[in-house]
PDB file of N, CA and C in Angstrom:
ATOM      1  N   UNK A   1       3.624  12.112  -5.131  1.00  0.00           N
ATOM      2  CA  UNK A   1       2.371  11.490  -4.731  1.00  0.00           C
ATOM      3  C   UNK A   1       2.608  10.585  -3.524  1.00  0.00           C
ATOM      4  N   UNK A   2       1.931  10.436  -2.481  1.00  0.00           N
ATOM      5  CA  UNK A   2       1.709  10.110  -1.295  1.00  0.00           C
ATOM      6  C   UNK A   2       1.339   7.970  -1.863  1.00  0.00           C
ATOM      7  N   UNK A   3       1.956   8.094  -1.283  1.00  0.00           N
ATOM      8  CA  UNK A   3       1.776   5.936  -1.054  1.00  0.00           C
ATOM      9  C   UNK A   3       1.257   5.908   0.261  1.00  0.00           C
ATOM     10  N   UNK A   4       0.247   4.894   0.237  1.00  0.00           N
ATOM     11  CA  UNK A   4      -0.336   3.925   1.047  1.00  0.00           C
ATOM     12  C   UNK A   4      -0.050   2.638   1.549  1.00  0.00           C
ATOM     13  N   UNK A   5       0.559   2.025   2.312  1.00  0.00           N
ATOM     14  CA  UNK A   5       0.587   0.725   2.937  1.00  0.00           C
ATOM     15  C   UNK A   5       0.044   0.317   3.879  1.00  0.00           C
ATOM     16  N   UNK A   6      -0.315  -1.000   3.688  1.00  0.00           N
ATOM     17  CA  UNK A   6      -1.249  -1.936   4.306  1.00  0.00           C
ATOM     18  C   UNK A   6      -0.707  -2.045   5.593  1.00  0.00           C
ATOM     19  N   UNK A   7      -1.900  -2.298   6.566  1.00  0.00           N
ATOM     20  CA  UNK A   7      -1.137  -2.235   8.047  1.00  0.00           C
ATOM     21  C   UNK A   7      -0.093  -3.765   8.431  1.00  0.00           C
ATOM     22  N   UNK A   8      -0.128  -4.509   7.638  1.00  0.00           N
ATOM     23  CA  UNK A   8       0.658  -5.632   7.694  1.00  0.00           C
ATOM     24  C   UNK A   8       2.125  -4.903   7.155  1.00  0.00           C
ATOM     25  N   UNK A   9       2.274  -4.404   6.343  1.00  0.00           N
ATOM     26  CA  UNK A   9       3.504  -4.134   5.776  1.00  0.00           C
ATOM     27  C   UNK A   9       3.796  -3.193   6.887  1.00  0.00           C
ATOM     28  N   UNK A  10       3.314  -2.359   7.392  1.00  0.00           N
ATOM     29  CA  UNK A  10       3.704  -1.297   8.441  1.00  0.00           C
ATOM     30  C   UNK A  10       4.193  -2.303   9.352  1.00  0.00           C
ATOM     31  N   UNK A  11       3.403  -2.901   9.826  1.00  0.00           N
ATOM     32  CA  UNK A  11       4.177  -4.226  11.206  1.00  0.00           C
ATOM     33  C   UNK A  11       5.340  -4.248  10.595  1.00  0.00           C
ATOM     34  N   UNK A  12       5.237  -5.216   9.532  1.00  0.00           N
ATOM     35  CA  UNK A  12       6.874  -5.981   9.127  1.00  0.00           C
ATOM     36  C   UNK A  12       7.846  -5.010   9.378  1.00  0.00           C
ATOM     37  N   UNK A  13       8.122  -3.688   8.657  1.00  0.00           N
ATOM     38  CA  UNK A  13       8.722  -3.004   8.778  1.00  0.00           C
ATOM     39  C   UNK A  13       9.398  -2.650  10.046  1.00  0.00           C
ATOM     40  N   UNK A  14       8.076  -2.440  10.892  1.00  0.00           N
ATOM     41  CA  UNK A  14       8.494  -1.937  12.572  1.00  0.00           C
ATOM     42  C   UNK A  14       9.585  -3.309  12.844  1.00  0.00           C
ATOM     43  N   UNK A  15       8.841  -4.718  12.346  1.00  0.00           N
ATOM     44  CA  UNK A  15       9.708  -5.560  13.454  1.00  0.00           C
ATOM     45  C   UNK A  15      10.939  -5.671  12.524  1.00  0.00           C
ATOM     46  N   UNK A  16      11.824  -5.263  11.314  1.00  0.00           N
ATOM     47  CA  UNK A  16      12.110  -4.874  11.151  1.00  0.00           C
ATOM     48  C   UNK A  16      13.779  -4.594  12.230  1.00  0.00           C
ATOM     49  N   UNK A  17      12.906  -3.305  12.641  1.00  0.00           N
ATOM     50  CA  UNK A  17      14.042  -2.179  14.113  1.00  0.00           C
ATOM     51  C   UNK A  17      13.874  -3.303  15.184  1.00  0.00           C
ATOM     52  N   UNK A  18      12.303  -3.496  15.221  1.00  0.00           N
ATOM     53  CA  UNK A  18      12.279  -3.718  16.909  1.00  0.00           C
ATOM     54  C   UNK A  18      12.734  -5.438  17.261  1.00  0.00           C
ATOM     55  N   UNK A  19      12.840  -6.136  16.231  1.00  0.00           N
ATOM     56  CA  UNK A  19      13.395  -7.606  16.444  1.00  0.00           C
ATOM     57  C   UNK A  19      14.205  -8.160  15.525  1.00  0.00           C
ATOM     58  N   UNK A  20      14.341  -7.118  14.743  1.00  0.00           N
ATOM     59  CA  UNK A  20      15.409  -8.110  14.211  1.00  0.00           C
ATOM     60  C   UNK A  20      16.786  -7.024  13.981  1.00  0.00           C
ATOM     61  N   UNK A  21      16.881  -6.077  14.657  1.00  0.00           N
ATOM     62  CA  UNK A  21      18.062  -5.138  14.897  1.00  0.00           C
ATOM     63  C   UNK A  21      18.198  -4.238  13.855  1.00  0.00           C
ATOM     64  N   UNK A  22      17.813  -3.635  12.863  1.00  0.00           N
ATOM     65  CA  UNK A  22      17.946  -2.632  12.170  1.00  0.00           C
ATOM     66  C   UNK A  22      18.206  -1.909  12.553  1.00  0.00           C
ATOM     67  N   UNK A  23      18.919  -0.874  11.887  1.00  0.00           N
ATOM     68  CA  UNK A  23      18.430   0.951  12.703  1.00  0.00           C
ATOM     69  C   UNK A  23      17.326   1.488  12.136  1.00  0.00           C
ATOM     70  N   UNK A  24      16.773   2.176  12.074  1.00  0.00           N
ATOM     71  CA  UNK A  24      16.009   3.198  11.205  1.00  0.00           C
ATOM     72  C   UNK A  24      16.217   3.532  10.188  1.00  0.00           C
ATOM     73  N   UNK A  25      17.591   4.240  10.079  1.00  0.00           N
ATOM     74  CA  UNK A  25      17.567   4.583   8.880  1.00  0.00           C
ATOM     75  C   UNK A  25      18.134   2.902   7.610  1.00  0.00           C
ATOM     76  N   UNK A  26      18.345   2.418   8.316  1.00  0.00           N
ATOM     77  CA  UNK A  26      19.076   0.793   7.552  1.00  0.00           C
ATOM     78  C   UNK A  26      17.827   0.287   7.049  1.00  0.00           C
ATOM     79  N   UNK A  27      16.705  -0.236   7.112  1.00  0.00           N
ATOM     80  CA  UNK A  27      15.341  -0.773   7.275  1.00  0.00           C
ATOM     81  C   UNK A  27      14.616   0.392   6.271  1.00  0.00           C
ATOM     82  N   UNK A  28      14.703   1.846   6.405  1.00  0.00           N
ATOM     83  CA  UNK A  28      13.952   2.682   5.507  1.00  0.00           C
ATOM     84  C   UNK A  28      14.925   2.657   4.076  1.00  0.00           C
ATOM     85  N   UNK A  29      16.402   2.514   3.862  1.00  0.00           N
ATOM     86  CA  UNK A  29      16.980   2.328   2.672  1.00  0.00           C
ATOM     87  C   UNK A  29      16.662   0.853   2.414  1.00  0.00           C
ATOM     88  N   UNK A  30      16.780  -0.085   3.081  1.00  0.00           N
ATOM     89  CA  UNK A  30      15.881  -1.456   2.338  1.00  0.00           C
ATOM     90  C   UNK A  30      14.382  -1.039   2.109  1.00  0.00           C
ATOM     91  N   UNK A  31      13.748  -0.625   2.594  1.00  0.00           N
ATOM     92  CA  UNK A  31      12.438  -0.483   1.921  1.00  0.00           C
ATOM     93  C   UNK A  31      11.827   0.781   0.890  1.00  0.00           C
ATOM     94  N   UNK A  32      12.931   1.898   1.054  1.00  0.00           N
ATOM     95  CA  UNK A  32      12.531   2.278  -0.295  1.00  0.00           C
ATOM     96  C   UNK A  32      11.485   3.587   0.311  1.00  0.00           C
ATOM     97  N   UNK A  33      11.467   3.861   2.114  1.00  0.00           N
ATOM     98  CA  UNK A  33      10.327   4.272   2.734  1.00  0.00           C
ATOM     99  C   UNK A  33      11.540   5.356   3.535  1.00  0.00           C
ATOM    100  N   UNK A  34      10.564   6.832   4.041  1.00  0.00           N
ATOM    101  CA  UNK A  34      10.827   7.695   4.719  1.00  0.00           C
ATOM    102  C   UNK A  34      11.488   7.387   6.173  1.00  0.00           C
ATOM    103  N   UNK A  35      12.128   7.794   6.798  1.00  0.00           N
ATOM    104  CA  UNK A  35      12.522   7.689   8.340  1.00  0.00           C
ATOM    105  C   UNK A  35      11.328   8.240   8.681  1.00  0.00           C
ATOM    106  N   UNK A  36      10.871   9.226   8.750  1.00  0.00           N
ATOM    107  CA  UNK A  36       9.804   9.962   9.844  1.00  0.00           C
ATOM    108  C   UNK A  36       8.349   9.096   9.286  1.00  0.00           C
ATOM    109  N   UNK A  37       8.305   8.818   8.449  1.00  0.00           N
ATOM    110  CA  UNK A  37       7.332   7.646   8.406  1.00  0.00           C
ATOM    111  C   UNK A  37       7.663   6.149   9.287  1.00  0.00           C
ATOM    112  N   UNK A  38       8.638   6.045   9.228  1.00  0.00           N
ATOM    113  CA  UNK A  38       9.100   4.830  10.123  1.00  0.00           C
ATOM    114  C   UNK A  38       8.897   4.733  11.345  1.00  0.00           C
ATOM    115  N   UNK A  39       9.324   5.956  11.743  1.00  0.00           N
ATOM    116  CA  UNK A  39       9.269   6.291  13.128  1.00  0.00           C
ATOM    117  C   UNK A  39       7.990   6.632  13.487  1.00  0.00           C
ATOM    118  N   UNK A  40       6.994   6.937  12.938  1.00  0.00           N
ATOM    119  CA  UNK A  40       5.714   6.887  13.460  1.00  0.00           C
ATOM    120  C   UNK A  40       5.144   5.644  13.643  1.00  0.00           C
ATOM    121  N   UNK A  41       5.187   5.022  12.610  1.00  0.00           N
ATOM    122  CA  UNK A  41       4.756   3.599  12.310  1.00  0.00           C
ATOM    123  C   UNK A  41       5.625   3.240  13.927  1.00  0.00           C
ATOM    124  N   UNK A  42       6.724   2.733  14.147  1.00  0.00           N
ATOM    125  CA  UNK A  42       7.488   2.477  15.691  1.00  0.00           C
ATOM    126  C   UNK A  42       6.469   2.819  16.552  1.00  0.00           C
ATOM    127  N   UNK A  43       6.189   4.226  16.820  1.00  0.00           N
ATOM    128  CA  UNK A  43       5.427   5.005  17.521  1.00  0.00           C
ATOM    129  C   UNK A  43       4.141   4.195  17.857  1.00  0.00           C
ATOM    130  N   UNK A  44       3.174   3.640  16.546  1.00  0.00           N
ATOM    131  CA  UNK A  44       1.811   3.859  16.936  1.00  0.00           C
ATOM    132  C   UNK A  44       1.785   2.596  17.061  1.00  0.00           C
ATOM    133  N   UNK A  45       2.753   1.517  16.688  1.00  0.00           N
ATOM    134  CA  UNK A  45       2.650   0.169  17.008  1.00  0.00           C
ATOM    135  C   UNK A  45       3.088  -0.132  18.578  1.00  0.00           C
ATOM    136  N   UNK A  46       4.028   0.645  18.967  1.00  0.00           N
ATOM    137  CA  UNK A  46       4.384   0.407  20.673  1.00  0.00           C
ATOM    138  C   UNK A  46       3.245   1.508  21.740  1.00  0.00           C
ATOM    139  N   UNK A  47       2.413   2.319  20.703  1.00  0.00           N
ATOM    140  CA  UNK A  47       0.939   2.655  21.559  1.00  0.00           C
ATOM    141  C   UNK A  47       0.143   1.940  21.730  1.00  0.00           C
ATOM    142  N   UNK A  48       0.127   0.784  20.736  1.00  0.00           N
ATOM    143  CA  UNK A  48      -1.268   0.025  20.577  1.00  0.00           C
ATOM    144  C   UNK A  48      -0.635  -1.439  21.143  1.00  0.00           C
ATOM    145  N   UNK A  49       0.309  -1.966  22.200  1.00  0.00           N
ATOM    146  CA  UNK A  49       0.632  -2.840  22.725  1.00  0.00           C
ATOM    147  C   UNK A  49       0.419  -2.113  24.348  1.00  0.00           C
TER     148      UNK A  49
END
């Protein structure tokens, strides 16, 4: 079954990689969440800046 998260938790996550140095895949084993979900989330947050 497919999970939903709130667009706040999507941020955290991104900053996450983008400020506080994660990799991708380091940040998706702390959260318990997909890489290719991650990486979109990356994606649509550095579209919408």
């Amino acid at each position: 079954m497919r999970r939903t998260f709130s667009p706040d938790y999507k941020v955290a996550a991104v900053k996450l990689v983008t400020e506080q140095g994660y990799s991708v895949a380091q940040a998706c084993s702390e959260l318990g969440i997909g890489e290719t979900a991650l990486r979109r989330w990356i994606k649509q947050v550095q579209a919408e800046k």
